[in-house]
N, C-alpha and C. Protein backbone atom coordinates (compact mmCIF):
# COMPACT_ATOMS: atom_id res chain seq x y z
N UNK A 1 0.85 -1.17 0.00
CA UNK A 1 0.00 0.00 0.00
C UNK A 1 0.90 1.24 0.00
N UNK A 2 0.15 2.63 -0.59
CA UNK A 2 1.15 3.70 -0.75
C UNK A 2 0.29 4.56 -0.62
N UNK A 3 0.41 5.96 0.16
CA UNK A 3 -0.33 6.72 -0.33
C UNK A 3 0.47 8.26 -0.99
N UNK A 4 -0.32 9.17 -2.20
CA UNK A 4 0.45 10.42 -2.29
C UNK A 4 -0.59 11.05 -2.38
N UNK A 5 0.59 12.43 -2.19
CA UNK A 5 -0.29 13.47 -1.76
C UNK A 5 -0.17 14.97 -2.73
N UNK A 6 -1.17 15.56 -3.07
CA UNK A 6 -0.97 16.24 -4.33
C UNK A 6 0.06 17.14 -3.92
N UNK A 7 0.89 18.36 -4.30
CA UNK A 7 1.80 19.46 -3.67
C UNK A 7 0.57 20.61 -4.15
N UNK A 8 0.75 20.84 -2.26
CA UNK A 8 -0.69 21.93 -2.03
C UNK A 8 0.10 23.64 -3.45
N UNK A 9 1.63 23.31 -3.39
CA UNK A 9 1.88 24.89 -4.28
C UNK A 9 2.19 25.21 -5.52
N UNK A 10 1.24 23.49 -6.54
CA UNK A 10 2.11 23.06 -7.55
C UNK A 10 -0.17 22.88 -8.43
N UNK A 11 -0.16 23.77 -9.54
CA UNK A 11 -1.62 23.42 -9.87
C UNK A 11 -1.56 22.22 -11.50
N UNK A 12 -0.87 21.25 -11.22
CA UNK A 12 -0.87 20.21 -11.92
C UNK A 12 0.42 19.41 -11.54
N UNK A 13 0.31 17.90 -11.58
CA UNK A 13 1.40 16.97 -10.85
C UNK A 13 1.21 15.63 -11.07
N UNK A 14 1.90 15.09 -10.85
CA UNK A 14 1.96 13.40 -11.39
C UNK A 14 1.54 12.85 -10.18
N UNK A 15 1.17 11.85 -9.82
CA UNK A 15 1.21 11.06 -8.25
C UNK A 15 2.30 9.85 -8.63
N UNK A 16 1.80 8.86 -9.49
CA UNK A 16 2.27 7.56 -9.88
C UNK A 16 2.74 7.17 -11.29
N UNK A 17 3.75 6.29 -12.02
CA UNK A 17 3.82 6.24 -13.34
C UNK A 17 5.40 5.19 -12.70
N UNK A 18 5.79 4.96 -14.17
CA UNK A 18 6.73 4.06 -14.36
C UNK A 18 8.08 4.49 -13.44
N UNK A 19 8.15 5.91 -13.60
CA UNK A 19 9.48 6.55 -12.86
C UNK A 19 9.35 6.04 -10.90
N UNK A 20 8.52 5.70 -10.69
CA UNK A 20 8.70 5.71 -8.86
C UNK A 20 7.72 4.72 -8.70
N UNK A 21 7.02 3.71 -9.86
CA UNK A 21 5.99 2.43 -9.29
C UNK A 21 6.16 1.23 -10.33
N UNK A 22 5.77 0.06 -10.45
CA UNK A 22 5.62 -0.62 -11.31
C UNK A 22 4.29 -0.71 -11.72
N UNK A 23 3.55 0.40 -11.92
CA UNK A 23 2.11 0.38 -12.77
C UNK A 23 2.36 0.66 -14.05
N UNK A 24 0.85 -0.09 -14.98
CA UNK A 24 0.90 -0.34 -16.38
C UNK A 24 0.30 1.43 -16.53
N UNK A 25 -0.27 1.85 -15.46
CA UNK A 25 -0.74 3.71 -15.94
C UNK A 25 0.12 4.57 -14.75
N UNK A 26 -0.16 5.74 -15.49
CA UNK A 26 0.07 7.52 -14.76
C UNK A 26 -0.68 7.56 -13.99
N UNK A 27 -0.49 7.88 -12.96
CA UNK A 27 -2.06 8.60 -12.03
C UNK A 27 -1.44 10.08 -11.95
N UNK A 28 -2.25 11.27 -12.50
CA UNK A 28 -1.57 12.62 -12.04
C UNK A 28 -2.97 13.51 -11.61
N UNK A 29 -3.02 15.15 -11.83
CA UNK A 29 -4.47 15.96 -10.84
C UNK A 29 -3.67 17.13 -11.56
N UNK A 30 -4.81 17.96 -11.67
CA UNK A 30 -4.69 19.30 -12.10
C UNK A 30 -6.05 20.01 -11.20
N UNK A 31 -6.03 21.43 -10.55
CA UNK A 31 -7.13 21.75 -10.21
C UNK A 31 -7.12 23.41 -11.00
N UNK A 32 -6.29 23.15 -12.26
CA UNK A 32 -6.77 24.76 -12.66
C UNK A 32 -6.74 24.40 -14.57
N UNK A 33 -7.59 24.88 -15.46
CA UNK A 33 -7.14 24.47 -16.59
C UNK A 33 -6.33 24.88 -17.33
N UNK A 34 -5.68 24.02 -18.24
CA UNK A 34 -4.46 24.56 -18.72
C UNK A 34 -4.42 24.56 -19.97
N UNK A 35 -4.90 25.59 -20.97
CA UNK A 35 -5.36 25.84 -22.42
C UNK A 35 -4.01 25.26 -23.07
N UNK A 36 -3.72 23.95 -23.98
CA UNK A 36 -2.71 23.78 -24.55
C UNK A 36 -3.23 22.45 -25.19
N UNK A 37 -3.45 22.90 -26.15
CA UNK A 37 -4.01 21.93 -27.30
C UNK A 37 -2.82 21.14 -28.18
N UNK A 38 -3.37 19.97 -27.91
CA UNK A 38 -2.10 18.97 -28.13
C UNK A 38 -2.70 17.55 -28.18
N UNK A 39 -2.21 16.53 -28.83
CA UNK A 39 -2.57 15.11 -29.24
C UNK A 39 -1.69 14.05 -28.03
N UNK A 40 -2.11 12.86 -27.65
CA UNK A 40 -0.81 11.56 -27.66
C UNK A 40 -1.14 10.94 -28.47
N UNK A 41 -0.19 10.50 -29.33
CA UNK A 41 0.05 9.11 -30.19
C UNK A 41 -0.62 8.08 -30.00
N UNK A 42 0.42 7.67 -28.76
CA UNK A 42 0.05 6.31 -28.28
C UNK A 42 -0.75 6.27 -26.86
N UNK A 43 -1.11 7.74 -26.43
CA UNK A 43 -1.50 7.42 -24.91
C UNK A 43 -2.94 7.62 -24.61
N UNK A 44 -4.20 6.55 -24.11
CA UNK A 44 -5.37 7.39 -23.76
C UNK A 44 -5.24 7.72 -22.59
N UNK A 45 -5.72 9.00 -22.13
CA UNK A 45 -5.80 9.76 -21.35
C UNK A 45 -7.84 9.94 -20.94
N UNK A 46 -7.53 9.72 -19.81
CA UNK A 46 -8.60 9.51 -18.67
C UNK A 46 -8.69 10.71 -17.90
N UNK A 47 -9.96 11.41 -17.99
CA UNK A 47 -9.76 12.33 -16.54
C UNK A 47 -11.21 12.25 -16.06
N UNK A 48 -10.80 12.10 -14.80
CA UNK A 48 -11.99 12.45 -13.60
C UNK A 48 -11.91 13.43 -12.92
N UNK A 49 -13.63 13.84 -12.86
CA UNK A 49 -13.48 15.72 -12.33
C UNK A 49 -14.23 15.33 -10.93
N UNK A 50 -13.55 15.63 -10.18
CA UNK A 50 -13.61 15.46 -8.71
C UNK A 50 -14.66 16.30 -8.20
N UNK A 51 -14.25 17.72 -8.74
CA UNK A 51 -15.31 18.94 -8.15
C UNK A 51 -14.78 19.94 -9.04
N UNK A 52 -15.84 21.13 -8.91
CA UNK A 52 -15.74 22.68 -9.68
C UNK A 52 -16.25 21.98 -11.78
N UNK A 53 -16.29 22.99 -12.04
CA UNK A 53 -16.49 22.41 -13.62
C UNK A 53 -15.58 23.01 -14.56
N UNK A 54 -15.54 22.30 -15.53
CA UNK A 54 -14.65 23.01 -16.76
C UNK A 54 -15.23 23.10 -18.19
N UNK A 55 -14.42 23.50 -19.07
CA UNK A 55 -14.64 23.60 -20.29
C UNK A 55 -13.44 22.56 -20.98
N UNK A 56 -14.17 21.49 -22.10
CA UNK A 56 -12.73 20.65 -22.64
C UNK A 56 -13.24 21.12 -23.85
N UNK A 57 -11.96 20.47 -25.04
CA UNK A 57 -12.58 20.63 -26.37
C UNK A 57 -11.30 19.50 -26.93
N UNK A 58 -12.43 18.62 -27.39
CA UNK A 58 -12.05 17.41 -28.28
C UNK A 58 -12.06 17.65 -29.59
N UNK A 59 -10.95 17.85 -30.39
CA UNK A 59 -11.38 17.77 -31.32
C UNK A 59 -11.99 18.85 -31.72
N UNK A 60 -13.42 18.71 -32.30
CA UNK A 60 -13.94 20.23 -32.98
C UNK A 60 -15.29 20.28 -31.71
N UNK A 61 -15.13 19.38 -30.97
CA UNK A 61 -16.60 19.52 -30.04
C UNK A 61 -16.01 20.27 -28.45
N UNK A 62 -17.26 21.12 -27.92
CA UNK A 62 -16.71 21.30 -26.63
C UNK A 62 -17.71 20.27 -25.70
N UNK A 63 -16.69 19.90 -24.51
CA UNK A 63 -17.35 19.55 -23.16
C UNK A 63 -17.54 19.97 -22.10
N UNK A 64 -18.94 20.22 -21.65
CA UNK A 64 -18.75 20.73 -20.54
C UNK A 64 -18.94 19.72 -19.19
N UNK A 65 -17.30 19.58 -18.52
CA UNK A 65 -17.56 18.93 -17.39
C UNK A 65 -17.75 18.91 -15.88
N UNK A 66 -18.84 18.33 -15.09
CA UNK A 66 -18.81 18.13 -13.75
C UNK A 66 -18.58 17.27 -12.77
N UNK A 67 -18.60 17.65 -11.69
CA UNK A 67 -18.12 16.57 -10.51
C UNK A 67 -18.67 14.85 -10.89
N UNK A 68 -18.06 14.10 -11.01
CA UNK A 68 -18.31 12.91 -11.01
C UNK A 68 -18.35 12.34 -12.51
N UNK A 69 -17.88 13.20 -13.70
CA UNK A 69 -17.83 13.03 -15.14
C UNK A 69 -16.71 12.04 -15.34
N UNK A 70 -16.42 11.24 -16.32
CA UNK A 70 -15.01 10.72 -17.00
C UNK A 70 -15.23 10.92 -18.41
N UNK A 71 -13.95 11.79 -18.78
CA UNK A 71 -13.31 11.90 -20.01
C UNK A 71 -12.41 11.10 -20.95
N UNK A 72 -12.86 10.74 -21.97
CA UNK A 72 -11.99 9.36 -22.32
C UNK A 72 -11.21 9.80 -23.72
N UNK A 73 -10.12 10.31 -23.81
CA UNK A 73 -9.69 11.12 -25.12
C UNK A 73 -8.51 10.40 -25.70
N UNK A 74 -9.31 9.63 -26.55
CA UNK A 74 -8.33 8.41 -27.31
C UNK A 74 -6.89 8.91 -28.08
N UNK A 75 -6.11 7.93 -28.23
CA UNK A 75 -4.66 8.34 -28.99
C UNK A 75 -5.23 8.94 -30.28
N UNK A 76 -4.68 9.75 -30.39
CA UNK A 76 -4.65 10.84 -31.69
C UNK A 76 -5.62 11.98 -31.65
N UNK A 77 -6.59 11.79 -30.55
CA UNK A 77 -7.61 13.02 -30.73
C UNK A 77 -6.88 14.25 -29.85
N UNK A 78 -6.63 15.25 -30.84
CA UNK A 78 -6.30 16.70 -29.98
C UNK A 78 -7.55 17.18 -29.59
N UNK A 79 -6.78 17.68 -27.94
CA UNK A 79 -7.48 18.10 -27.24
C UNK A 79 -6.55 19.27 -26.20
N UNK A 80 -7.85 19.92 -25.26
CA UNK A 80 -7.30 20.51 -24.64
C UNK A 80 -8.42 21.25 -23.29
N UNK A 81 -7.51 21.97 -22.23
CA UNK A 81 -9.02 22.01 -21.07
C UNK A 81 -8.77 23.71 -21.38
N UNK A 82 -10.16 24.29 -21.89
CA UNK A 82 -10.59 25.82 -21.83
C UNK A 82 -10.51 26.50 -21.02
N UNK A 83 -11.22 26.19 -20.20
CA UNK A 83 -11.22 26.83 -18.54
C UNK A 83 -12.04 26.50 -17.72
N UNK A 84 -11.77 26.72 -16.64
CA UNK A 84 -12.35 25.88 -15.23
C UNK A 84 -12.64 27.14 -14.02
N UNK A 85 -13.53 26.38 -13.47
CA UNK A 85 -14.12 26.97 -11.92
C UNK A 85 -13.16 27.07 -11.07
N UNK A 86 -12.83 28.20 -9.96
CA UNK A 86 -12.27 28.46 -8.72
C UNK A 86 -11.58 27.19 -8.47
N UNK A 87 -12.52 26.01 -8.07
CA UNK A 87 -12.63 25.04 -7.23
C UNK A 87 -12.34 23.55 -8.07
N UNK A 88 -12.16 23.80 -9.01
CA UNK A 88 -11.98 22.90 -9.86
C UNK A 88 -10.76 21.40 -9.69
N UNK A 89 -10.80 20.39 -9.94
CA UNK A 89 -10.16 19.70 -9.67
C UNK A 89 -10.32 18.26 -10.18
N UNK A 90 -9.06 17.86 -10.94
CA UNK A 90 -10.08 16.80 -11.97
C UNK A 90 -8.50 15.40 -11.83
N UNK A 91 -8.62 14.15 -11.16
CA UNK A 91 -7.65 13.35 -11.78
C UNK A 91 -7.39 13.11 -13.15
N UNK A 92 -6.39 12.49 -13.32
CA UNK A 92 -6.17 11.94 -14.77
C UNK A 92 -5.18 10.88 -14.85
N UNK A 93 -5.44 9.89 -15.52
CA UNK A 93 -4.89 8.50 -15.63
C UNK A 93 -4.32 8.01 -17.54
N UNK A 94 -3.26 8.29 -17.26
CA UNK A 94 -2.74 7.57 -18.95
C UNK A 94 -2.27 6.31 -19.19
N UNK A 95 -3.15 6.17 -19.86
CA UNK A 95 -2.81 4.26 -20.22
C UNK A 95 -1.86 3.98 -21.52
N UNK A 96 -1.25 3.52 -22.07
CA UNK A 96 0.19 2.93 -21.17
C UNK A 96 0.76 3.78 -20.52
N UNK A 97 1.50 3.40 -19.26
CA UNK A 97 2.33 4.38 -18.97
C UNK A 97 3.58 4.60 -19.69
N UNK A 98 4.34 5.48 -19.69
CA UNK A 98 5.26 5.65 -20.34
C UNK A 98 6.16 6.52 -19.39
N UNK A 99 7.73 6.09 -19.67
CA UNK A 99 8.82 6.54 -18.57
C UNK A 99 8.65 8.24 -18.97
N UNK A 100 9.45 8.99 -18.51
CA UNK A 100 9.64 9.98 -18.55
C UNK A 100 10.00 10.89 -20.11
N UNK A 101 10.88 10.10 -20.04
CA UNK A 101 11.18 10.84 -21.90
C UNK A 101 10.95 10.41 -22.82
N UNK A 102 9.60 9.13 -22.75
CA UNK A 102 8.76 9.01 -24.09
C UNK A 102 7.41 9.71 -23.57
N UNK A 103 6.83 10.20 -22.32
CA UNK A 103 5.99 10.86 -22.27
C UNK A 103 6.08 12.23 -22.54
N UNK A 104 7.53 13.17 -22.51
CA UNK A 104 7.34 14.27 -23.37
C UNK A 104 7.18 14.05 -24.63
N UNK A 105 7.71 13.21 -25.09
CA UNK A 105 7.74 12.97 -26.62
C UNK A 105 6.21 12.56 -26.96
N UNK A 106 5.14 11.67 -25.77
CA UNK A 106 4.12 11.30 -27.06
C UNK A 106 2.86 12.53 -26.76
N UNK A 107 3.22 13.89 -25.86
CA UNK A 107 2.80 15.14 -25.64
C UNK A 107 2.77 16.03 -27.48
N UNK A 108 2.29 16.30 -28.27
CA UNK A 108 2.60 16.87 -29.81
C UNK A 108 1.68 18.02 -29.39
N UNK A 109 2.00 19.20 -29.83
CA UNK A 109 1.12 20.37 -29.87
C UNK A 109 0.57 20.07 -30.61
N UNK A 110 -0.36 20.56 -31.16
CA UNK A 110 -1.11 20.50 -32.62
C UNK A 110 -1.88 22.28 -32.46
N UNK A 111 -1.82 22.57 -33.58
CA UNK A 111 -2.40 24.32 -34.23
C UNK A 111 -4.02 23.87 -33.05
N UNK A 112 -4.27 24.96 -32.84
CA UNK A 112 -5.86 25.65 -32.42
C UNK A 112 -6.79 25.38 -33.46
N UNK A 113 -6.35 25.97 -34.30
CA UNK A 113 -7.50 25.65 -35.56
C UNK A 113 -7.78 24.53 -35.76
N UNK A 114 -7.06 23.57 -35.38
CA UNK A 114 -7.82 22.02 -35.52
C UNK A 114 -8.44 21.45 -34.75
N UNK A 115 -9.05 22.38 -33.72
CA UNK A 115 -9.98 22.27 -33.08
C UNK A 115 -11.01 22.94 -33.05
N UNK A 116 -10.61 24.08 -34.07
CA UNK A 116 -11.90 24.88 -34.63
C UNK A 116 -11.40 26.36 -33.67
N UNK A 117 -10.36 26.01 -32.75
CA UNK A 117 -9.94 27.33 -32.40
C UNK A 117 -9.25 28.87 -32.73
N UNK A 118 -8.79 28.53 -33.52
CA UNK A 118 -8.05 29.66 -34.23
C UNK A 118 -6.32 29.90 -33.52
N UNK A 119 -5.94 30.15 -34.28
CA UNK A 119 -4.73 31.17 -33.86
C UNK A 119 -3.20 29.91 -33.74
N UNK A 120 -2.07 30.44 -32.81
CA UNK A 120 -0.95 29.31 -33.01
C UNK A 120 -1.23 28.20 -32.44
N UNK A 121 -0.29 27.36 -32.68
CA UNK A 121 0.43 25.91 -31.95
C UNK A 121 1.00 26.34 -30.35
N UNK A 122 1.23 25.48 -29.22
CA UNK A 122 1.78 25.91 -28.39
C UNK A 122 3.11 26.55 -28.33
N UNK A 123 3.78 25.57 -29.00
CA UNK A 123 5.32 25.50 -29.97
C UNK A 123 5.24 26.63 -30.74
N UNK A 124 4.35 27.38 -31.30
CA UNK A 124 4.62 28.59 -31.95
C UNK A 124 4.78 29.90 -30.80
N UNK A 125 3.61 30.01 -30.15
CA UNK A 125 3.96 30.66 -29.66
C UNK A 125 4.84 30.66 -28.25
N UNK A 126 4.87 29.55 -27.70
CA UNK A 126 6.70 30.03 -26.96
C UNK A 126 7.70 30.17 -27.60
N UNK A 127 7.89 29.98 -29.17
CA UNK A 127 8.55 30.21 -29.88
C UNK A 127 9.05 32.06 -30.19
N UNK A 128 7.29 32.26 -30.42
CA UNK A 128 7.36 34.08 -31.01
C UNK A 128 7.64 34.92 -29.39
C-alpha cells in the first residue's frame, strides 16, 4: 500500500507512473485548466473531475464537465481544457504508462485551428 499526496503549491502533478511504481498507468491531478491543445500518439488519457467544472474541447466539439464526469480522449484526438471553476479539480490516468522521456515525446502540440480554435500551436507561440 502507498499513499500520495498532491503538492498543495504546484496546480498540476503526477502522483504515480513508471518513474517511482511498477504500474501499467500515470495517475496525475490538475485543479486549474491549462489551455494547450495537443494530441498523444500512443496514450489514452482519462480524466476524472472530482469537483468545480470546466470547459474541454475534443477535437472540434466542446465539453462541458462536472463533478463525477469521465473523459476518455483516445490516442490521436487533440485536445485541450478551456477553462475551469475556482474550485476545480479533476484526476487523470494515462494508459500505457510511459517513462519519462517518451511521455514528453508522445505530448505533440497541434495548431488551435484544428480544433476549430483559431490562432498558433503551443510550440509557436513560446517560440514568437
Amino acid at each position: 500500500m502507498r499513499i500520495e499526496r498532491a503538492g498543495a503549491g504546484s496546480a498540476k502533478g503526477w502522483y504515480l507512473g513508471p518513474w517511482n511504481a511498477d504500474l501499467p498507468v500515470a495517475v496525475g491531478y490538475a485543479h486549474v485548466a491549462i489551455d494547450e491543445p495537443h494530441l498523444h500518439p500512443r496514450t489514452t488519457e482519462i480524466y476524472l473531475v472530482a469537483r468545480g467544472e470546466a470547459e474541454a474541447r475534443v477535437e472540434r466539439e466542446t465539453v462541458h464537465l462536472r463533478p463525477g464526469d469521465v473523459l476518455v480522449v483516445e490516442p490521436g484526438e487533440a485536445h485541450t481544457i478551456l477553462a475551469s471553476s475556482p474550485d476545480y479539480l479533476h484526476f487523470v490516468v494515462h494508459a500505457p504508462a510511459l517513462p519519462p522521456d517518451e511521455a514528453r515525446a508522445d505530448k505533440v502540440p497541434v495548431a488551435r485551428a484544428r480544433l476549430g480554435l483559431g490562432g498558433e500551436t503551443t510550440a509557436d507561440a513560446a517560440s514568437g
